[in-house]
PDB file of N, CA and C in Angstrom:
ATOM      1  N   UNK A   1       0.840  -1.187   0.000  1.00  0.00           N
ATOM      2  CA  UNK A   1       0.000   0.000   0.000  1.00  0.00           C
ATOM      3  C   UNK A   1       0.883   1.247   0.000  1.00  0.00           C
ATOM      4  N   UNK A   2       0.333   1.957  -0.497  1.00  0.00           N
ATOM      5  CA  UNK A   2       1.070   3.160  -0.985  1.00  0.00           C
ATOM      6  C   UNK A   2       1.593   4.001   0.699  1.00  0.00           C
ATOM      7  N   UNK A   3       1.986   5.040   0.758  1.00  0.00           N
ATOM      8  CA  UNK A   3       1.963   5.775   1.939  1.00  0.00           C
ATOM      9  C   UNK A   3       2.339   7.735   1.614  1.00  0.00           C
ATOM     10  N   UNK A   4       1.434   7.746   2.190  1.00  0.00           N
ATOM     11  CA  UNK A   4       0.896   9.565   2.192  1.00  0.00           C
ATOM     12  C   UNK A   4       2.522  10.363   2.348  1.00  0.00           C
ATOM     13  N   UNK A   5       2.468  11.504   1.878  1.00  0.00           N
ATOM     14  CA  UNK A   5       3.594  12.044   2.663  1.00  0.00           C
ATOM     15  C   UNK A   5       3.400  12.764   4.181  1.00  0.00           C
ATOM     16  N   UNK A   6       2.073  13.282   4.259  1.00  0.00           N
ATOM     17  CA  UNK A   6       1.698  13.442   5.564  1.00  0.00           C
ATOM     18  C   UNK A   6       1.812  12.853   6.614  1.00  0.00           C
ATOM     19  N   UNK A   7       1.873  11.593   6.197  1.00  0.00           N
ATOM     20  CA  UNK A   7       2.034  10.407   7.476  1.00  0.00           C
ATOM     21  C   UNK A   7       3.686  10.247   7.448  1.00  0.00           C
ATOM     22  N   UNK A   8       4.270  10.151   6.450  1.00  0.00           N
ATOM     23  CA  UNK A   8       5.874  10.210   6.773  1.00  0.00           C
ATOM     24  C   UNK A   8       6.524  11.330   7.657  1.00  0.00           C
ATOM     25  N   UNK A   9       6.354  12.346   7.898  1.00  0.00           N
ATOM     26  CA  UNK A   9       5.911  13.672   8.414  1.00  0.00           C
ATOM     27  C   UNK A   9       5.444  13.683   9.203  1.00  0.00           C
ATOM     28  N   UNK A  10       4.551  12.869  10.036  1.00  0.00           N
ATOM     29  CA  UNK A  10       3.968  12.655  11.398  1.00  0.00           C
ATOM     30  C   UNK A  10       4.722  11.455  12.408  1.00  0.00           C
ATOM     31  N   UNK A  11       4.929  10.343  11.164  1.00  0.00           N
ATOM     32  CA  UNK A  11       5.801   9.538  12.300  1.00  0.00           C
ATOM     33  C   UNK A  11       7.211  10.106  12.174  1.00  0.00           C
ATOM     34  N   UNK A  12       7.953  10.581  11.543  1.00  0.00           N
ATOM     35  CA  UNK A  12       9.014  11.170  11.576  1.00  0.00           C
ATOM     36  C   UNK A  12       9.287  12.690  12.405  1.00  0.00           C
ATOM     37  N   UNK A  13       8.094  13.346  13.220  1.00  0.00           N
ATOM     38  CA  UNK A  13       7.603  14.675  13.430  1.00  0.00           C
ATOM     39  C   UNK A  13       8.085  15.712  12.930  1.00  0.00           C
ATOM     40  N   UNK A  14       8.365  15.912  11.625  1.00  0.00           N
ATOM     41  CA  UNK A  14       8.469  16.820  10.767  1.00  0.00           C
ATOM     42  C   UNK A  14       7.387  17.502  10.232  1.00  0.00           C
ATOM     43  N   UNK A  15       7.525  18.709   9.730  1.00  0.00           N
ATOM     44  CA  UNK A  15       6.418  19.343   8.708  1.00  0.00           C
ATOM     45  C   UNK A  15       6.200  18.932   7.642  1.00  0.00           C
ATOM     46  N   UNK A  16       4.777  18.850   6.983  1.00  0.00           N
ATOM     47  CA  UNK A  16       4.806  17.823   5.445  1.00  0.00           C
ATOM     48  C   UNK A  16       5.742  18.731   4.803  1.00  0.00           C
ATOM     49  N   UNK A  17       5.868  20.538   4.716  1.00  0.00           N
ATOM     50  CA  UNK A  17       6.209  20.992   4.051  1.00  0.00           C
ATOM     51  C   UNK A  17       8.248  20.585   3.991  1.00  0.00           C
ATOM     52  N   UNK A  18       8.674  19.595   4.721  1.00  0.00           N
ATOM     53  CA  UNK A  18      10.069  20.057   4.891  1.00  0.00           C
ATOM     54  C   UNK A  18      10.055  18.358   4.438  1.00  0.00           C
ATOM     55  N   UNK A  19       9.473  17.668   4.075  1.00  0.00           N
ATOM     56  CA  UNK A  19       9.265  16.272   4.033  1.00  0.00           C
ATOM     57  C   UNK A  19       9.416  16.482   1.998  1.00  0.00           C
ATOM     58  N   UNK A  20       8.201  17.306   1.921  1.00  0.00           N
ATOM     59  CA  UNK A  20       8.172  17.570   0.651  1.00  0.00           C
ATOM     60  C   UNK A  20       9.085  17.944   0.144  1.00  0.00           C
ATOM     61  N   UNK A  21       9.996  19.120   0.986  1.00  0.00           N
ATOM     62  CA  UNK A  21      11.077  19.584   0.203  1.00  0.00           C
ATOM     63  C   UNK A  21      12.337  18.405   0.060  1.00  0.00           C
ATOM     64  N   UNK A  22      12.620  17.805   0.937  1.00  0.00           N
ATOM     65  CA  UNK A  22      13.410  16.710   0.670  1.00  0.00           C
ATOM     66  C   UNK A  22      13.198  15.740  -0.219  1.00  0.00           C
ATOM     67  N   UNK A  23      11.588  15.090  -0.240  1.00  0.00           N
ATOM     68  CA  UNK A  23      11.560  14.064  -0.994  1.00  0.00           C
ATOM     69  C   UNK A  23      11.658  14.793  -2.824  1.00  0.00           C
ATOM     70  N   UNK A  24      11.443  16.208  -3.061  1.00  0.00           N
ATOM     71  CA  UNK A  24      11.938  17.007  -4.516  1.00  0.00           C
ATOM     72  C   UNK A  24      13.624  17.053  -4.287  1.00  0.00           C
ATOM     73  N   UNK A  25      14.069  16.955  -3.397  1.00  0.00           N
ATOM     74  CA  UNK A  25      15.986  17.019  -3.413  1.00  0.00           C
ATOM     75  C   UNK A  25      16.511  15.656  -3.434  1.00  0.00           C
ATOM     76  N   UNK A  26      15.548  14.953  -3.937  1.00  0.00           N
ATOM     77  CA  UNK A  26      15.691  13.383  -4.564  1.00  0.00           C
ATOM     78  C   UNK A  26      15.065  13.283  -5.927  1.00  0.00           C
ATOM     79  N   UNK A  27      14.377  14.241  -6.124  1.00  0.00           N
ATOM     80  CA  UNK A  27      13.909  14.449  -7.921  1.00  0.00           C
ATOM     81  C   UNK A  27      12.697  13.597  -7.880  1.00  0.00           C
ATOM     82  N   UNK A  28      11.805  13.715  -6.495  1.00  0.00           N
ATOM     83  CA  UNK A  28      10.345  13.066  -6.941  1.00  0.00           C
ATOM     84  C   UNK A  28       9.151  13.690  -7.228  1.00  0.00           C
ATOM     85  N   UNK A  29       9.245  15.508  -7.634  1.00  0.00           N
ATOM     86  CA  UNK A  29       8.350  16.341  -7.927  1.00  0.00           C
ATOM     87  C   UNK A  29       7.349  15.946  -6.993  1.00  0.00           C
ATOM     88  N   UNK A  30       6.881  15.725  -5.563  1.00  0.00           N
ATOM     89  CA  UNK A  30       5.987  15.980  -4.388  1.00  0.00           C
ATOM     90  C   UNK A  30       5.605  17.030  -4.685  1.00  0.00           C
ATOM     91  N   UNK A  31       3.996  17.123  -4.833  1.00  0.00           N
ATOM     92  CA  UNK A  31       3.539  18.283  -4.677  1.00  0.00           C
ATOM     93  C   UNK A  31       2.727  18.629  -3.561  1.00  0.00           C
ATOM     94  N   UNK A  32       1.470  18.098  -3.126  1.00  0.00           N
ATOM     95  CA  UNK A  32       1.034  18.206  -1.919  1.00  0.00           C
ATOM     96  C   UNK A  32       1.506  16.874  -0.593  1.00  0.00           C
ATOM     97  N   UNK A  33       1.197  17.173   0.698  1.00  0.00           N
ATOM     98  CA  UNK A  33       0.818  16.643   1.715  1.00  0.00           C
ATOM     99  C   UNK A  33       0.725  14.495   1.504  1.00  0.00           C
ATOM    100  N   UNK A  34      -0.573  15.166   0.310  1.00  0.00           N
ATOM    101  CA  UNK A  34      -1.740  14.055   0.149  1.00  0.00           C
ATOM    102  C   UNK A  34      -0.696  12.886  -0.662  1.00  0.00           C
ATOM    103  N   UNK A  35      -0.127  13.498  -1.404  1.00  0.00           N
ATOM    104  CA  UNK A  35       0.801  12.595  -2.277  1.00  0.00           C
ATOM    105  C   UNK A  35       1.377  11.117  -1.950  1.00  0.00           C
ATOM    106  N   UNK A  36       0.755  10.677  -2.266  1.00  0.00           N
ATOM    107  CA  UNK A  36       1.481   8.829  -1.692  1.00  0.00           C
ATOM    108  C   UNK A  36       2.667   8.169  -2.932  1.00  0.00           C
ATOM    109  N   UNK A  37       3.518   7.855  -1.817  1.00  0.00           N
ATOM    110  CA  UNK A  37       4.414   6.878  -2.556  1.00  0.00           C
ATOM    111  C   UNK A  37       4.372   5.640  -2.539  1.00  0.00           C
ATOM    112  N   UNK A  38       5.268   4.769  -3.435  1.00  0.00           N
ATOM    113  CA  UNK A  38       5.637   3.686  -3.043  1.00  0.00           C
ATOM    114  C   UNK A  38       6.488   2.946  -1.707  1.00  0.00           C
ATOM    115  N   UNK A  39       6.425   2.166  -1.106  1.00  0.00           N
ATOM    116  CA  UNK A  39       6.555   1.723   0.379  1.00  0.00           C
ATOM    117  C   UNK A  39       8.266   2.021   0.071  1.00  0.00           C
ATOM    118  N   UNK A  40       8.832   1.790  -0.647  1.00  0.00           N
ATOM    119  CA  UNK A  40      10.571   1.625  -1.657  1.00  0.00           C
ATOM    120  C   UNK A  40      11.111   3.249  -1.392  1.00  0.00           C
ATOM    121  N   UNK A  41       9.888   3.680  -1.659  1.00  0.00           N
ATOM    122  CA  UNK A  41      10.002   5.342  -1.997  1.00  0.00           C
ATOM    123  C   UNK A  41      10.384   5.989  -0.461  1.00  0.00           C
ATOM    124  N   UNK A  42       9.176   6.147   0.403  1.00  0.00           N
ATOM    125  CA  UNK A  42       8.829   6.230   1.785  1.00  0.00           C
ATOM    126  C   UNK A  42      10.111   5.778   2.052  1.00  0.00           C
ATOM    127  N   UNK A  43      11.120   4.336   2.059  1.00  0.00           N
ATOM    128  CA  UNK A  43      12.479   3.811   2.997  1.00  0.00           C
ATOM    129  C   UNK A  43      12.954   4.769   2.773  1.00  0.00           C
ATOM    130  N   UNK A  44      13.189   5.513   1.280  1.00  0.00           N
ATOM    131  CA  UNK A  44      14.233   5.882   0.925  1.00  0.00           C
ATOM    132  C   UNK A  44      14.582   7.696   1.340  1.00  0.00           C
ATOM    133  N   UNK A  45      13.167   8.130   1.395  1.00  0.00           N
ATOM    134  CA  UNK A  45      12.881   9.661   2.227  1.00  0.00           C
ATOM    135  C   UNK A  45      13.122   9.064   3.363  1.00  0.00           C
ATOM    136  N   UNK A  46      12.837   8.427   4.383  1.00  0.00           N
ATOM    137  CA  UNK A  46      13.044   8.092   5.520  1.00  0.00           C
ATOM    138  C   UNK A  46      14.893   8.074   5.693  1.00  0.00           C
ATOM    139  N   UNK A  47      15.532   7.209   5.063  1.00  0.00           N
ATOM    140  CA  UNK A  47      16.979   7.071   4.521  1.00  0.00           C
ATOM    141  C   UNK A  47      17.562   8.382   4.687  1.00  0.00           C
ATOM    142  N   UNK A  48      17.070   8.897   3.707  1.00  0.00           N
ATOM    143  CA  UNK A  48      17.577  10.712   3.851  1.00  0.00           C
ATOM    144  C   UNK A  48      17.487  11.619   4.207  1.00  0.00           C
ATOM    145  N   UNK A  49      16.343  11.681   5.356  1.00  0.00           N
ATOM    146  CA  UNK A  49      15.948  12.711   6.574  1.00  0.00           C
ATOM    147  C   UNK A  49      17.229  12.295   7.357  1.00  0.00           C
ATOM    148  N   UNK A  50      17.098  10.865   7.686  1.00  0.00           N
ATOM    149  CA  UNK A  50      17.336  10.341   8.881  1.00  0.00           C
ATOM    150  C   UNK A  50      18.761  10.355   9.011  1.00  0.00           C
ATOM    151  N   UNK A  51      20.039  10.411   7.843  1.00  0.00           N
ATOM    152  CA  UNK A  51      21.235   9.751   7.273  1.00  0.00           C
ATOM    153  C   UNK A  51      21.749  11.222   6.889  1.00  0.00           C
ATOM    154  N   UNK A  52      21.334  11.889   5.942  1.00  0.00           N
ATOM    155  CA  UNK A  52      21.335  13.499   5.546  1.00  0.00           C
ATOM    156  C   UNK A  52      22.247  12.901   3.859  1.00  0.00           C
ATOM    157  N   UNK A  53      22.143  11.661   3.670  1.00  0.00           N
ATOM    158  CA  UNK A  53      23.144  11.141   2.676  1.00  0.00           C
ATOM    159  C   UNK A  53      21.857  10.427   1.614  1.00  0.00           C
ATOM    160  N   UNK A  54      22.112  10.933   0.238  1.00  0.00           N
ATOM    161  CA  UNK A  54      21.219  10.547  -0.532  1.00  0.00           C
ATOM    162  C   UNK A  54      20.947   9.227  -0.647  1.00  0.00           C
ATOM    163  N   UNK A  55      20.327   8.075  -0.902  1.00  0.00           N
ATOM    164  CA  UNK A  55      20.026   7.092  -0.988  1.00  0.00           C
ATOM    165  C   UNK A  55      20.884   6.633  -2.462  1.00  0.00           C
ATOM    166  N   UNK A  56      21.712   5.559  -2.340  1.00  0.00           N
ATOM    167  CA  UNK A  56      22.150   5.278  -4.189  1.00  0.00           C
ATOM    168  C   UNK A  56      21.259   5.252  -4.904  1.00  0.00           C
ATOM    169  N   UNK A  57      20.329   4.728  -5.049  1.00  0.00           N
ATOM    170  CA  UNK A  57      19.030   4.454  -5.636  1.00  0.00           C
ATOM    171  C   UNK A  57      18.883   6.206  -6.473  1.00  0.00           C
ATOM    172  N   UNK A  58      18.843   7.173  -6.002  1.00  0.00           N
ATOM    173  CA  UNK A  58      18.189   8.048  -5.914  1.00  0.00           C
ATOM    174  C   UNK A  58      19.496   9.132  -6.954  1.00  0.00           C
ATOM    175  N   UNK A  59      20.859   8.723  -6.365  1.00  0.00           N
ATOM    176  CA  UNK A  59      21.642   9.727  -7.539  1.00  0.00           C
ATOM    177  C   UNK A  59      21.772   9.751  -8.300  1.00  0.00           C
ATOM    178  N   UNK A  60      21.321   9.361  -8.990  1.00  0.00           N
ATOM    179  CA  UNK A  60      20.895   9.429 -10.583  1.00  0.00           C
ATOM    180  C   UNK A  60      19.891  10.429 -10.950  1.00  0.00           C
ATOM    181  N   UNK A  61      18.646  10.593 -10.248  1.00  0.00           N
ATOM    182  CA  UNK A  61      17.826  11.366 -10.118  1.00  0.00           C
ATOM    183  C   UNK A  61      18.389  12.863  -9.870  1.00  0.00           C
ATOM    184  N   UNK A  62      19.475  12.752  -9.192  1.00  0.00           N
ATOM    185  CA  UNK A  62      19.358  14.521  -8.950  1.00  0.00           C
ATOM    186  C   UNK A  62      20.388  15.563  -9.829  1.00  0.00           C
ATOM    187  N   UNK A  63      20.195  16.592  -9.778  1.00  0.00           N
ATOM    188  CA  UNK A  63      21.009  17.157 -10.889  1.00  0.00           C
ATOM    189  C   UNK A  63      22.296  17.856 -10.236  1.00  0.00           C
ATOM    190  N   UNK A  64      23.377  17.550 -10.495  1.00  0.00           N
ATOM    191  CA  UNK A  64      24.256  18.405  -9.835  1.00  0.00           C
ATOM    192  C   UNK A  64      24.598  19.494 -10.743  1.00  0.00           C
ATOM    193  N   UNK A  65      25.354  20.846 -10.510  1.00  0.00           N
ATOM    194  CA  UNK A  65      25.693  21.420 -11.140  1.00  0.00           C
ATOM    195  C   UNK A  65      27.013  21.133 -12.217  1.00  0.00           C
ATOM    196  N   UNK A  66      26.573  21.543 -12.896  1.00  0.00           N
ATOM    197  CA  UNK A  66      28.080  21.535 -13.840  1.00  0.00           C
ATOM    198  C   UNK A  66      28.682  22.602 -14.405  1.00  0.00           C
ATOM    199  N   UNK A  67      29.884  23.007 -14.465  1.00  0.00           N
ATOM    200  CA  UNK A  67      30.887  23.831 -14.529  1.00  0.00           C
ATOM    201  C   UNK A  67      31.497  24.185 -16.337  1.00  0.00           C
TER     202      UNK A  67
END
């Protein structure tokens, strides 16, 4: 079953809004609260609140700058 970002955000006691901003600094365009992920998804925001270190899974997804 899928899982809300609101609820990641409640058991984690964060704001959805700072939940959201992290799970977009993994390149998953979150837009509201309501937004449910995959259970894979959820480890992996959980992973990177919790760690402050991107998930491998996930660097591919993000854009670094280039020079």
């Amino acid at each position: 079953a899928k899982i809300r970002i609101h609820e990641i955000a409640k058991e984690l006691g964060y704001d959805s809004k700072e939940i959201i901003e992290k799970a977009n600094e993994l390149g998953l365009g979150i837009k509201t609260a309501s937004n449910a992920v995959e259970p894979e998804i959820a480890a992996a925001i959980y992973e990177y609140i919790q760690t402050r270190e991107i998930p491998e899974a996930f660097k591919k997804n993000i854009k670094t700058p280039t020079a």
